[in-house]
Protein backbone atom coordinates (compact mmCIF):
# COMPACT_ATOMS: atom_id res chain seq x y z
CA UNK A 1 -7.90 -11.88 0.70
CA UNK A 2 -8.74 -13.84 -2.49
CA UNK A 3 -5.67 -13.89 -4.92
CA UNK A 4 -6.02 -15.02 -8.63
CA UNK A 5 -3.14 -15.62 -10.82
CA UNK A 6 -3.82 -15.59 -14.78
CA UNK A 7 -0.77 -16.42 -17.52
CA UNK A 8 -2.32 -15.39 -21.06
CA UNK A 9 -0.49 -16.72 -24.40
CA UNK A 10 1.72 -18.95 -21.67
CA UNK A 11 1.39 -21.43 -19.41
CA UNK A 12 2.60 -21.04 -15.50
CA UNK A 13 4.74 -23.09 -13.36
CA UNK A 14 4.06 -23.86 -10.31
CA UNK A 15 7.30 -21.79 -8.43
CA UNK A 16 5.71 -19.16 -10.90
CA UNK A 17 2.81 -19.24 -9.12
CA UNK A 18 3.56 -19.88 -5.60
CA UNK A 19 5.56 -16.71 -6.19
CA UNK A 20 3.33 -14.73 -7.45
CA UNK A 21 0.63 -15.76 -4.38
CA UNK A 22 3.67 -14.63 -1.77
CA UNK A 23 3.82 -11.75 -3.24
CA UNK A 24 0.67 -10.99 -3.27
CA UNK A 25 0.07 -12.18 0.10
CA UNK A 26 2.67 -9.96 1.34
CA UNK A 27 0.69 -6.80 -0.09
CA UNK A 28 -1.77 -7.42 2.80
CA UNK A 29 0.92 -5.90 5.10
CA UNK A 30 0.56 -2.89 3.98
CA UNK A 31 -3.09 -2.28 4.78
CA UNK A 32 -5.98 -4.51 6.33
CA UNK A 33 -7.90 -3.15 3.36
CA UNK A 34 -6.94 -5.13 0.59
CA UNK A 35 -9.91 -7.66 -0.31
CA UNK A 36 -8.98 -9.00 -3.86
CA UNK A 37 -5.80 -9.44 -5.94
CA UNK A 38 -6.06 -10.60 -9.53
CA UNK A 39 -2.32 -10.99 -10.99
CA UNK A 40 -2.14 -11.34 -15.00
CA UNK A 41 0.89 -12.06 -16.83
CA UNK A 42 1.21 -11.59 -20.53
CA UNK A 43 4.34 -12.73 -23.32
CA UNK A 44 4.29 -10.09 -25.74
CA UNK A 45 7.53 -11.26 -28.03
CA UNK A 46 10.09 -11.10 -25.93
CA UNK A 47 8.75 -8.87 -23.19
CA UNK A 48 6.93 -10.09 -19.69
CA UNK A 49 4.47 -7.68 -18.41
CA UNK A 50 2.96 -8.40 -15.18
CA UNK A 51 -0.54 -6.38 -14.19
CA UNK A 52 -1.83 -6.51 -10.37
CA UNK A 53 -5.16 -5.13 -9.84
CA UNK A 54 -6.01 -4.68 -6.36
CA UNK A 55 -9.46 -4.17 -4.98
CA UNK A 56 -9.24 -2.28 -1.32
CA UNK A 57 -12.12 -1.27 1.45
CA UNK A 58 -13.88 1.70 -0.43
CA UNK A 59 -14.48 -0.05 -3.43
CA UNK A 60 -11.41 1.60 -4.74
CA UNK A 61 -9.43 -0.19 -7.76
CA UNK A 62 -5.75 -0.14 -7.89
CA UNK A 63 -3.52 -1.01 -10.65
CA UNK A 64 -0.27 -1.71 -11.37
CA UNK A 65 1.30 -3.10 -14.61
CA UNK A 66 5.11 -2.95 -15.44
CA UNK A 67 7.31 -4.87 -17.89
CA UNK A 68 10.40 -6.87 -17.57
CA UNK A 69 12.62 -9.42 -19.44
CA UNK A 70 11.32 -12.40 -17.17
CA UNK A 71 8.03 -12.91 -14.94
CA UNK A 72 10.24 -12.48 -11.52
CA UNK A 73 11.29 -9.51 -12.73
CA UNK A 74 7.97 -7.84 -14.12
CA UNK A 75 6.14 -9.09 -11.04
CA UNK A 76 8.84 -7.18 -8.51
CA UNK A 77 8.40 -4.16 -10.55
CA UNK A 78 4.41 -4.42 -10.26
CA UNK A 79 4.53 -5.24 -6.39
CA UNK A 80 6.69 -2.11 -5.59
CA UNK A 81 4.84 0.13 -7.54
CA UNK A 82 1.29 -1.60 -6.22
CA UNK A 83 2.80 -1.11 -2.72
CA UNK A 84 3.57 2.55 -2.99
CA UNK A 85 0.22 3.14 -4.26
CA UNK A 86 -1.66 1.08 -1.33
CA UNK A 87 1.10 2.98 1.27
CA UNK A 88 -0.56 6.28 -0.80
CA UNK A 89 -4.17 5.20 -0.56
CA UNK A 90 -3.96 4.69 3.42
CA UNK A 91 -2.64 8.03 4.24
CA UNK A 92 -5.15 9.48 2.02
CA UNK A 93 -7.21 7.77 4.38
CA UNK A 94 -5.62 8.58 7.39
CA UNK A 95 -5.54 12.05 6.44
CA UNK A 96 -9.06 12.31 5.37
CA UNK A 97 -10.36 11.21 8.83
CA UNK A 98 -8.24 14.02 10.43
CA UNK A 99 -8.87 17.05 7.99
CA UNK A 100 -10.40 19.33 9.26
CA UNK A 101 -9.92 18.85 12.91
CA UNK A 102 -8.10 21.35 14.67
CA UNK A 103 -4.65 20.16 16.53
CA UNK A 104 -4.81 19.72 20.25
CA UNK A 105 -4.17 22.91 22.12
CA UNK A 106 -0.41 22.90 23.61
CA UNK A 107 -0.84 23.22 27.43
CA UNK A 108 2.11 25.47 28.90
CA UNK A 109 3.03 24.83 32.35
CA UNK A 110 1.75 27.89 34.45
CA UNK A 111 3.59 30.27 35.75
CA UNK A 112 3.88 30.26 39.54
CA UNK A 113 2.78 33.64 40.96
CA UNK A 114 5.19 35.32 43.38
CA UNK A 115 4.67 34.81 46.46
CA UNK A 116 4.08 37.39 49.38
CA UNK A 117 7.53 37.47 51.18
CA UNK A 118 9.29 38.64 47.32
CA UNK A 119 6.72 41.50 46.86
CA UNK A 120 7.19 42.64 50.42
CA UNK A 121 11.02 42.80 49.26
């Protein structure tokens, strides 16, 4: 997975970035899919906003892009909300591959006949 963090109209320090690349490391756990992760932070006055766009199997394009009073905050906010929508794009897939199939028949354990001494009775 190829992670690249970006700081416009600010510069980043190093824990900022180290953080940033566990975090984005860490939405690889969520599904084997995930090839790219560009993370962008932006100072807008006094607001942080932190974008994640995430590139999964598929050629699919995820994004995610929240605000917050510092960059640990506005990059939390972005990796729960990116991780809810890569935990939605793999059942989609899951359930994709399945539709359609019909569920495996429920096999009932037979029913023993009686034998020939209780219908003599």
């Amino acid at each position: 997975m190829q992670v690249e963090i970006i700081g416009r109209h600010m510069s980043l320090g190093a824990d900022q970035t180290a953080h940033a690349e566990e975090e984005a490391r860490k939405l690889g756990r969520y599904f084997d899919g995930v090839n790219d992760v560009k993370i962008t932070f932006t100072r807008e006055h006094d607001v942080m906003k932190a974008e994640i766009i995430c590139l999964v199997s598929g050629g699919k394009t995820l994004v995610a892009v929240e605000n917050g009073t510092t960059i640990h905050e506005s990059l939390e906010r972005a990796t729960d909300t990116m991780a809810r929508q890569i935990k939605k794009h793999k059942d989609r897939l899951r359930d994709h591959r399945t539709h359609g199939v019909a569920p495996a028949p429920e096999i009932l354990p037979e029913e023993t006949e009686p034998e020939a001494e209780e219908l003599a009775e």
